[in-house]
Protein backbone atom coordinates (compact mmCIF):
# COMPACT_ATOMS: atom_id res chain seq x y z
CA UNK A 1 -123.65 -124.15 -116.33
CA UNK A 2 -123.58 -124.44 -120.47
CA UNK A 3 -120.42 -125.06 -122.28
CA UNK A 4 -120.59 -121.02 -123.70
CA UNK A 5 -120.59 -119.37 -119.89
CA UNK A 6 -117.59 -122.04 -118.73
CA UNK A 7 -115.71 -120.48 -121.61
CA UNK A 8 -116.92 -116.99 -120.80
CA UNK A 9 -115.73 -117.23 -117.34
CA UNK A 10 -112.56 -119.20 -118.47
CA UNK A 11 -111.71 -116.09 -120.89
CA UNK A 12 -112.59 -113.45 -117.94
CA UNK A 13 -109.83 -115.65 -115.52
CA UNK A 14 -107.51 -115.62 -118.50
CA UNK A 15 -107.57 -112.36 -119.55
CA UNK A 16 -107.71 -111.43 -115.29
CA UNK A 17 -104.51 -113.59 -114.83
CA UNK A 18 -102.64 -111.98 -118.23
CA UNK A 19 -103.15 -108.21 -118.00
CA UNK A 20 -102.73 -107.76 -114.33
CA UNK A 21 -99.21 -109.65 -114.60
CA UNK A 22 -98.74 -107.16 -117.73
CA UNK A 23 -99.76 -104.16 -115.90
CA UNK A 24 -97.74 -104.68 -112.37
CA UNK A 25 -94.38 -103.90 -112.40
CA UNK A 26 -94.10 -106.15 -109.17
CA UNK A 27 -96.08 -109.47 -110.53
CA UNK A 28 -93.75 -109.10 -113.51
CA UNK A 29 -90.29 -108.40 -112.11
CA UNK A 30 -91.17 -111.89 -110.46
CA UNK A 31 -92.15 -114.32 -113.36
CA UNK A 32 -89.58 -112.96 -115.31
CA UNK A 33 -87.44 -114.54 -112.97
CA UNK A 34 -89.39 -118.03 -113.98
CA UNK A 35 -89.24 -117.00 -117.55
CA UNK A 36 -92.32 -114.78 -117.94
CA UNK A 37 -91.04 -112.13 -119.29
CA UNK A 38 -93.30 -109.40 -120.92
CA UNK A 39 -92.68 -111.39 -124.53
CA UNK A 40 -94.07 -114.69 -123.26
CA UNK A 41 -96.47 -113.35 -121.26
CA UNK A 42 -97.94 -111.48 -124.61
CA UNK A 43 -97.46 -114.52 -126.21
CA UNK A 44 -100.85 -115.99 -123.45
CA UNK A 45 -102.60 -113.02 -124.62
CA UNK A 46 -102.05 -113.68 -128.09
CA UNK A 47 -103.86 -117.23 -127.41
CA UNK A 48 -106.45 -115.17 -125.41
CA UNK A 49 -107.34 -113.00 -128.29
CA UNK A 50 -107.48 -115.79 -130.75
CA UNK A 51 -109.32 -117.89 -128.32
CA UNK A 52 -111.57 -115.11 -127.57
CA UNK A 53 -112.28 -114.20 -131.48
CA UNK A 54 -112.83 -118.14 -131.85
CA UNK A 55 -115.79 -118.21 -129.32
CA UNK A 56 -117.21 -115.15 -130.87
CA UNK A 57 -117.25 -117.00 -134.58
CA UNK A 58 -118.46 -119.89 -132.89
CA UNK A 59 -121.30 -118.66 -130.99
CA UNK A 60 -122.64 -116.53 -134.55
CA UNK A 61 -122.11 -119.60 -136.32
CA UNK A 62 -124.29 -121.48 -133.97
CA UNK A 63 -126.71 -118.75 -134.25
CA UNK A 64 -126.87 -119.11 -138.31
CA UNK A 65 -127.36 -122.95 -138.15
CA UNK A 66 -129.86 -122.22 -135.86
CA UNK A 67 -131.88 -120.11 -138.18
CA UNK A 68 -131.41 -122.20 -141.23
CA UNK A 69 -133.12 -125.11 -139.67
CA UNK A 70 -135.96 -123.05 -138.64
CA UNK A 71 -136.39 -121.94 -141.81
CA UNK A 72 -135.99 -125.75 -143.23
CA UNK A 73 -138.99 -126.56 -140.21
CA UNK A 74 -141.36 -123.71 -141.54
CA UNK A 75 -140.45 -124.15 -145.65
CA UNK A 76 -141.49 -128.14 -144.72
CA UNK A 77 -144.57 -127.41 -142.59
CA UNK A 78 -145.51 -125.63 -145.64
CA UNK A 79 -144.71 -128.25 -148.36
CA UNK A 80 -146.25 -130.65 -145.81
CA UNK A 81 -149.83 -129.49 -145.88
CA UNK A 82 -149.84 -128.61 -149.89
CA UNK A 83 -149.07 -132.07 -150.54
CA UNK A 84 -151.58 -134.14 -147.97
CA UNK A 85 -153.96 -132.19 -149.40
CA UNK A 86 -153.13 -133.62 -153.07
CA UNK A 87 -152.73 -136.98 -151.61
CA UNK A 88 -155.64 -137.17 -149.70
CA UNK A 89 -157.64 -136.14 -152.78
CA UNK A 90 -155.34 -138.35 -154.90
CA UNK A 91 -156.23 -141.03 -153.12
CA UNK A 92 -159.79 -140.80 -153.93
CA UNK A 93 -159.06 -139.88 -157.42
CA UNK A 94 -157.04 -142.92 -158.06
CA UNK A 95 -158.67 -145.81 -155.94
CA UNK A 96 -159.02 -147.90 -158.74
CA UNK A 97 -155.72 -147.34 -160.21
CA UNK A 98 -152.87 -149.57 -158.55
CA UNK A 99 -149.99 -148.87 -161.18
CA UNK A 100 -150.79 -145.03 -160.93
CA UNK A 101 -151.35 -145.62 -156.85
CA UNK A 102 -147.96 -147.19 -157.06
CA UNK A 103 -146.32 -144.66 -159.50
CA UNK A 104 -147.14 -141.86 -156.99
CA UNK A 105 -146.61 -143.33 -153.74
CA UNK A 106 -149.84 -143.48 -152.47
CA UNK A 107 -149.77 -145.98 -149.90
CA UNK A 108 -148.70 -146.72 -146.59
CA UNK A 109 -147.70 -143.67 -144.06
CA UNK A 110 -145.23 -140.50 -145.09
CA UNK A 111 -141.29 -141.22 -144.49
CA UNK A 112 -140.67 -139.11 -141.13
CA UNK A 113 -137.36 -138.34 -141.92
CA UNK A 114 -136.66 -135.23 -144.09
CA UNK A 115 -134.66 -136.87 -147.59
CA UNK A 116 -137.62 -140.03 -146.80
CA UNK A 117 -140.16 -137.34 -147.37
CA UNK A 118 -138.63 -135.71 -150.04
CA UNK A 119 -137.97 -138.93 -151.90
CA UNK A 120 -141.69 -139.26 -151.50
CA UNK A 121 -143.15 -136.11 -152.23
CA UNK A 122 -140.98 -135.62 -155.38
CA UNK A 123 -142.03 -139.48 -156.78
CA UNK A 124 -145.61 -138.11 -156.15
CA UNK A 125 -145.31 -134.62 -157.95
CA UNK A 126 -143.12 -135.51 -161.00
CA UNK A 127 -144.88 -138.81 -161.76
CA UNK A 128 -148.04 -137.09 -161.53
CA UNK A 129 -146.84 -134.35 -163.49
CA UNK A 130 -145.41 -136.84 -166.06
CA UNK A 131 -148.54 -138.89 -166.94
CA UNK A 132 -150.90 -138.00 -169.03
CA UNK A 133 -153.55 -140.45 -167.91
CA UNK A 134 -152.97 -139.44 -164.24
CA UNK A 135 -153.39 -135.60 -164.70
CA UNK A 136 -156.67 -136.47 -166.78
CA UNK A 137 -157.84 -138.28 -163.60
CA UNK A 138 -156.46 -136.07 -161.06
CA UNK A 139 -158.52 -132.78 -162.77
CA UNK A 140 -161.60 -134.18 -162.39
CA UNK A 141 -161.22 -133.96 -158.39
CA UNK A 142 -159.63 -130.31 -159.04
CA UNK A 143 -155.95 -131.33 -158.79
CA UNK A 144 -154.63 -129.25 -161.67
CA UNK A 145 -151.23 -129.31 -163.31
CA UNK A 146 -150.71 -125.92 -162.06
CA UNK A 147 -151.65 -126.98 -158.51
CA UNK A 148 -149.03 -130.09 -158.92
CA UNK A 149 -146.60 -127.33 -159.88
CA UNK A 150 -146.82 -125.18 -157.54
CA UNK A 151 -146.40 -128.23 -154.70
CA UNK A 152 -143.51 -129.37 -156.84
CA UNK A 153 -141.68 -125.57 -155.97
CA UNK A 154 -142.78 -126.13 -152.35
CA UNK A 155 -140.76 -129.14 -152.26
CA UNK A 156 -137.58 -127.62 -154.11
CA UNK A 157 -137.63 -124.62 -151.99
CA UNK A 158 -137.51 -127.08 -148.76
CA UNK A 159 -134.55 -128.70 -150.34
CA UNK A 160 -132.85 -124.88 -151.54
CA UNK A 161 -133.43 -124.56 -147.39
CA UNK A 162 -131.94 -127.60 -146.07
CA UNK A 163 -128.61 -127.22 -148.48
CA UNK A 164 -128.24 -124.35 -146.65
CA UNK A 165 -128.71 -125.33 -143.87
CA UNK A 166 -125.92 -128.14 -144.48
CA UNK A 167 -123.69 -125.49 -144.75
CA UNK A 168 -124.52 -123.88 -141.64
CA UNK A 169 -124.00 -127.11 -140.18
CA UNK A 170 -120.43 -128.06 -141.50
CA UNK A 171 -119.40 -124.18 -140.77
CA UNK A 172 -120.75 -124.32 -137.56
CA UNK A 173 -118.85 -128.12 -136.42
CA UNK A 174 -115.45 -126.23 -137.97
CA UNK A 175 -115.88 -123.29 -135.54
CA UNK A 176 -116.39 -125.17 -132.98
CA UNK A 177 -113.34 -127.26 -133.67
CA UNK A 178 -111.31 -124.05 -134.43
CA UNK A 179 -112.15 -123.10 -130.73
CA UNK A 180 -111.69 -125.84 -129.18
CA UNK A 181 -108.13 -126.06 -130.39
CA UNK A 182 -107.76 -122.44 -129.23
CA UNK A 183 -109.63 -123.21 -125.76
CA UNK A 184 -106.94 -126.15 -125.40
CA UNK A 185 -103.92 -123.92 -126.40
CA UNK A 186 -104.95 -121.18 -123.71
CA UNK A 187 -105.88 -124.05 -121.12
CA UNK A 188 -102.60 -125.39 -121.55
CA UNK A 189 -100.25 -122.02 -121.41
CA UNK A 190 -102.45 -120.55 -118.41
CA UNK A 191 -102.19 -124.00 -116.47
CA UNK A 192 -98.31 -123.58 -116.76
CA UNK A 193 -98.44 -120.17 -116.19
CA UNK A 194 -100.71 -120.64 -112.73
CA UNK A 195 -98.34 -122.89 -111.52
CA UNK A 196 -95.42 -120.81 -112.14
CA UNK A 197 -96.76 -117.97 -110.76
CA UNK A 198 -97.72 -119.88 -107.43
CA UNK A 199 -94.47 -120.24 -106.75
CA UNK A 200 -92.96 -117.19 -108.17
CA UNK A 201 -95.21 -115.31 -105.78
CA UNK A 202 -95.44 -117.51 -103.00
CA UNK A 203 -94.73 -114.88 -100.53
CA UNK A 204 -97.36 -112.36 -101.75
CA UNK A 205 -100.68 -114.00 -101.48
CA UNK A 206 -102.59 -110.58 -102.49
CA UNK A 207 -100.83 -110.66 -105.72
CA UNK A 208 -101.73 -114.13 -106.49
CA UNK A 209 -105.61 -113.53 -105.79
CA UNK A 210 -104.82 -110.82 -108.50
CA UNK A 211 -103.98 -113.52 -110.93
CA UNK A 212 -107.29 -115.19 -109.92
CA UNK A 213 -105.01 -117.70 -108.21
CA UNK A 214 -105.99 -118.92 -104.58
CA UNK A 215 -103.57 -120.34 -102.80
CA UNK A 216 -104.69 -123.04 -100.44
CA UNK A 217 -103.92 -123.43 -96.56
CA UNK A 218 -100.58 -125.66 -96.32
């Protein structure tokens, strides 16, 4: 079972356990006696509603990061076959050349890692757009400064994605701490409140099972 239905089903106990002691005069006349009077026991759904609103922000926050790193995957797959292309062509362009080889970062395999491949891809499109001598030799195998360009916004639109989706990220790891600290305030009062309740209505079984509360053979 995933960590979202446990809490789901948690919530549906909770909220199971709260209203029906709310809503019968004969579950609450006893756990008042305990101290669970209507105050405290609105005081549980208080930490219900705020654990249930935390969830909700949580699971559309999830969502959002989810989306942003699609959209980083697709904005890369693009920038990734613009700029093989160049290199490949690049390469043949500027056998002969080591410094300019070197300058762009022609050798060896592509970084796998996203901010390795950027560091890459950027050394190869602002060097080449920087030199001269390299452009010269790079047009005559059709690599154009407009071409280079156009690569170059490839690249900062990847990195325009994954900032955002760095943001997603951090929002997304503070909802989920936000509801965890609500799941453990509700997990906490409705333990207590079980317990109570178990003995508060030790003599009425059926009302117990209202609470979501089995009671088990002595």
């Amino acid at each position: 079972m995933s960590l979202n239905r446990s809490i789901d089903t948690f919530l549906s106990g909770a909220r199971l356990a709260i209203d029906n002691s709310l809503n019968n005069p004969q579950i609450l006349t006893a756990v008042k006696d305990f101290g669970y009077d209507t105050k405290r026991l609105n005081q549980g759904k208080a930490l219900y509603n705020a654990l249930a609103a935390a969830q909700l922000e949580k699971s559309s926050e999830s969502g959002e990061q989810i989306s942003a790193s699609e959209a980083v995957q697709a904005q890369w797959e693009t920038a990734k076959k613009s700029y093989m292309r160049l290199v490949k062509v690049a390469r043949v362009a500027l056998k002969k050349e080591g410094g300019a080889i070197s300058q762009l970062a022609l050798s060896g395999k592509r970084k796998e890692s996203l901010s390795g491949w950027l560091s890459q891809a950027n050394q190869f499109y602002q060097n080449a757009l920087s030199s001269p001598a390299i452009l010269k030799a790079l047009k005559e195998f059709g690599i154009t400064d407009k071409k280079l360009t156009a690569g170059l916004q490839e690249i900062k639109a990847v990195e325009t994605a994954n900032l955002a989706q760095e943001k997603e990220k951090g929002e997304a790891q503070a909802a989920t701490q936000k509801r965890d600290a609500a799941l453990d305030a509700m997990q906490d009062w409705l333990s207590d409140y079980r317990a109570i309740a178990k003995v508060a209505l030790e003599e009425e079984p059926q009302l117990l099972e209202g609470l979501g509360v089995l009671q088990r053979s002595k």
